[in-house]
Protein backbone atom coordinates (compact mmCIF):
# COMPACT_ATOMS: atom_id res chain seq x y z
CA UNK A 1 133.77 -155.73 59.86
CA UNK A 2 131.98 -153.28 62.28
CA UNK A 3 130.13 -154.53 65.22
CA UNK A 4 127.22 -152.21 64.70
CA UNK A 5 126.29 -148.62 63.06
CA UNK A 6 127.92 -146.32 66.11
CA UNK A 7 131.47 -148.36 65.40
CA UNK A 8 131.33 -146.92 62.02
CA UNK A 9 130.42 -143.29 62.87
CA UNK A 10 132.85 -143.60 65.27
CA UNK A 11 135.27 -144.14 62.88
CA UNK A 12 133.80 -141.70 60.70
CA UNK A 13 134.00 -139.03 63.09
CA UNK A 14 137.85 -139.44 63.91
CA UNK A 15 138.50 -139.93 60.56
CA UNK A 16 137.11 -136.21 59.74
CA UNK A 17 138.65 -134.88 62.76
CA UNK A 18 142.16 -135.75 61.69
CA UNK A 19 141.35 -134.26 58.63
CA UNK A 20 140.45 -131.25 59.81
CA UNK A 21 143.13 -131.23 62.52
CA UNK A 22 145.85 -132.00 59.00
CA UNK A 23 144.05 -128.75 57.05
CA UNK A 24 144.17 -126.63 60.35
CA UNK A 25 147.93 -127.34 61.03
CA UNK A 26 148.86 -126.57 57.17
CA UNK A 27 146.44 -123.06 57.63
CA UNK A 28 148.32 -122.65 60.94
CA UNK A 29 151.51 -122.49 59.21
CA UNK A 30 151.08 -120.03 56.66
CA UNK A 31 148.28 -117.71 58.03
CA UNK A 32 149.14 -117.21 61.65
CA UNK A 33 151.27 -118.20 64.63
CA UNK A 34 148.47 -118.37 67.84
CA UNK A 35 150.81 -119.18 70.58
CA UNK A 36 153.34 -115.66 69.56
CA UNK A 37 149.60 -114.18 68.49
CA UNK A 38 151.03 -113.35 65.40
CA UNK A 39 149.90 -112.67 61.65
CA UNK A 40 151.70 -113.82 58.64
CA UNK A 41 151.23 -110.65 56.70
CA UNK A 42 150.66 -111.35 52.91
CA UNK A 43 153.53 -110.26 51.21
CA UNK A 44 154.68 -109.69 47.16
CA UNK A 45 158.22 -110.44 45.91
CA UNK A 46 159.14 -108.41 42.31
CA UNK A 47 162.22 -108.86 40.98
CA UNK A 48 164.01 -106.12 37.87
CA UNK A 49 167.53 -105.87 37.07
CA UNK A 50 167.85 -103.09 39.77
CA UNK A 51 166.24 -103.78 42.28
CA UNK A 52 164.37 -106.80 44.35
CA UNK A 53 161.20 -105.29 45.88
CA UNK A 54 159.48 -106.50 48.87
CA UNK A 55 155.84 -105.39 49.54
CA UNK A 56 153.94 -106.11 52.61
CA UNK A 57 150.48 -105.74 53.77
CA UNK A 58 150.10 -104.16 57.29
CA UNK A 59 146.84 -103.01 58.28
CA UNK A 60 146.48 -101.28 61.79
CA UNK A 61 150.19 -100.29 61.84
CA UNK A 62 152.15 -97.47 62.15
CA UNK A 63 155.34 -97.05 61.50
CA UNK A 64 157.48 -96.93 64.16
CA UNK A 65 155.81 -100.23 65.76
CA UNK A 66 157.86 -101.98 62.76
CA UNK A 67 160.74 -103.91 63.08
CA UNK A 68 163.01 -104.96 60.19
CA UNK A 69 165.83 -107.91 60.08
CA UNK A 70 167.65 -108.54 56.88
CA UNK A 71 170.43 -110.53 55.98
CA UNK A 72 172.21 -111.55 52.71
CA UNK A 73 169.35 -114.33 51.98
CA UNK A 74 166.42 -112.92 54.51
CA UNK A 75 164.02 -110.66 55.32
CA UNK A 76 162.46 -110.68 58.89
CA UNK A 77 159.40 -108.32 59.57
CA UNK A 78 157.76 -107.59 63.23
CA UNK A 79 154.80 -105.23 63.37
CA UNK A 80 152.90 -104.43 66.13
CA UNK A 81 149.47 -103.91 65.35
CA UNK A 82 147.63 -100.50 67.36
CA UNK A 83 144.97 -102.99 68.45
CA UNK A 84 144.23 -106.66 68.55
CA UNK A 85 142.30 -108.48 65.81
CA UNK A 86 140.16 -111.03 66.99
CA UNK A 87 139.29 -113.78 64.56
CA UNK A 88 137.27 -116.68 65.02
CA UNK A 89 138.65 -119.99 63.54
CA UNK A 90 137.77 -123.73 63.54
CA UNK A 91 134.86 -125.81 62.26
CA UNK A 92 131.66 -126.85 63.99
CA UNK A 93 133.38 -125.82 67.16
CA UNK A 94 134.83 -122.41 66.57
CA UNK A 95 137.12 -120.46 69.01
CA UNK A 96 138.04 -116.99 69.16
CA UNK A 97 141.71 -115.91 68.91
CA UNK A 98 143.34 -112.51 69.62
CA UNK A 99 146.46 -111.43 67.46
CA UNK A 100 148.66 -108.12 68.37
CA UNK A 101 151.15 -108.40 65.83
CA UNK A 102 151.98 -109.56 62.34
CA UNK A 103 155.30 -111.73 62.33
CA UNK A 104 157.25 -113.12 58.60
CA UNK A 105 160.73 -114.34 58.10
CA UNK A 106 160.82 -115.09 54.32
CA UNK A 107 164.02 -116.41 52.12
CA UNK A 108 165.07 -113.88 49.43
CA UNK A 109 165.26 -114.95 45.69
CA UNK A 110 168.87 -113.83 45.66
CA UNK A 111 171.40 -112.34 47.65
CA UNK A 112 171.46 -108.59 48.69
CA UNK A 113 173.41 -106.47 50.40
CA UNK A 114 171.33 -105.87 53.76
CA UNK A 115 173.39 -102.21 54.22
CA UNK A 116 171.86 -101.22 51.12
CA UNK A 117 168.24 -101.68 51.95
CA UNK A 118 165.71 -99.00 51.83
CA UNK A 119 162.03 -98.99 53.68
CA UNK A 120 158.83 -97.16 52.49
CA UNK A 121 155.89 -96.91 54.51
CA UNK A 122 152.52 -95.53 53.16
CA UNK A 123 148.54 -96.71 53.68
CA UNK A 124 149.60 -100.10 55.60
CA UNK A 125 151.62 -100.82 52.53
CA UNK A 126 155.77 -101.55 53.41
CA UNK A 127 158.09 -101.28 50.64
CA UNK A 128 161.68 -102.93 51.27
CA UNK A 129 164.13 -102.57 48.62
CA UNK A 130 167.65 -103.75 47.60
CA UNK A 131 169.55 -102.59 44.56
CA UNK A 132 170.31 -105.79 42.28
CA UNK A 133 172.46 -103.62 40.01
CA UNK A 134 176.15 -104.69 41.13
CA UNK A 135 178.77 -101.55 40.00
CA UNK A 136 181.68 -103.68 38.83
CA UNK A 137 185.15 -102.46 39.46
CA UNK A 138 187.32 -101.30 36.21
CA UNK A 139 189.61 -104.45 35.13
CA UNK A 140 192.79 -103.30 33.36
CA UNK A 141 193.74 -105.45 30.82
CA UNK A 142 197.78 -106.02 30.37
C-alpha cells in the first residue's frame, strides 16, 4: 500500500495535523475570537422563580469599559480589558496572541423583559439580572 516508510509518516503527519487543526477550531469557538482579539468570558446562568441571574467573569475590567445588549432571548456583553493579555496557543509550533477585550452573546433560558434588567459590578465579577416573577393583572370574574 505505501511505497516506502516516509509515504506513511507523511500520511501520519497530515493526519495529526487535521486533528489538531479540528480540536483548535472547536477551542477557537468557545474560548476566544483572535481576529476581533476577543475573550469568551466564562459565564454562570442560575435560574429561581424571581429572578434569572447572569454571572460573568471579567478580570482586568472596570466598569465603565462594559458594554451590555439584551433582548427578550439575549444577552450580549463587550468589555474592554485595561491591558492586553497575551497568551500563547498551538502545539509543537506555538504562537503568541494578544486579546484587548472579552466578547459573549449567549441565548437566555427564557424570555425577559430587557427594561427590567439590573447590572452589578464588584471584584471582576458582573451580575445581570431579570425578574422572572410576572405580576398578573386582577381578572374579574362575571
Amino acid at each position: 500500500m505505501w511505497e516506502d516508510e516516509s509515504d506513511l509518516f507523511d500520511e501520519m503527519e497530515r493526519r495529526v495535523h487535521a486533528l489538531l487543526h479540528q480540536t483548535m477550531a472547536g477551542m477557537h469557538d468557545s474560548l476566544f475570537d483572535i481576529d476581533s482579539k476577543s475573550l469568551k468570558p466564562l459565564y454562570r446562568i442560575e435560574v429561581s422563580d424571581e429572578q434569572l441571574i447572569v454571572t460573568f467573569d471579567l478580570p482586568y475590567v472596570r466598569k465603565e469599559d462594559i458594554s451590555l445588549t439584551s433582548t427578550e432571548e439575549t444577552l450580549s456583553i463587550e468589555a474592554k480589558m485595561k491591558r492586553p493579555v497575551t497568551m500563547r496557543l498551538g502545539g509543537s509550533i506555538q504562537r503568541h496572541f494578544q486579546f484587548e477585550k472579552y466578547s459573549k452573546k449567549i441565548r437566555l433560558p427564557l424570555r425577559v423583559n430587557p427594561d427590567d434588567a439590573r447590572a452589578m459590578f464588584r471584584n471582576g465579577l458582573l451580575a445581570v439580572s431579570y425578574s422572572t416573577a410576572h405580576k398578573g393583572n386582577a381578572v374579574k370574574v362575571v
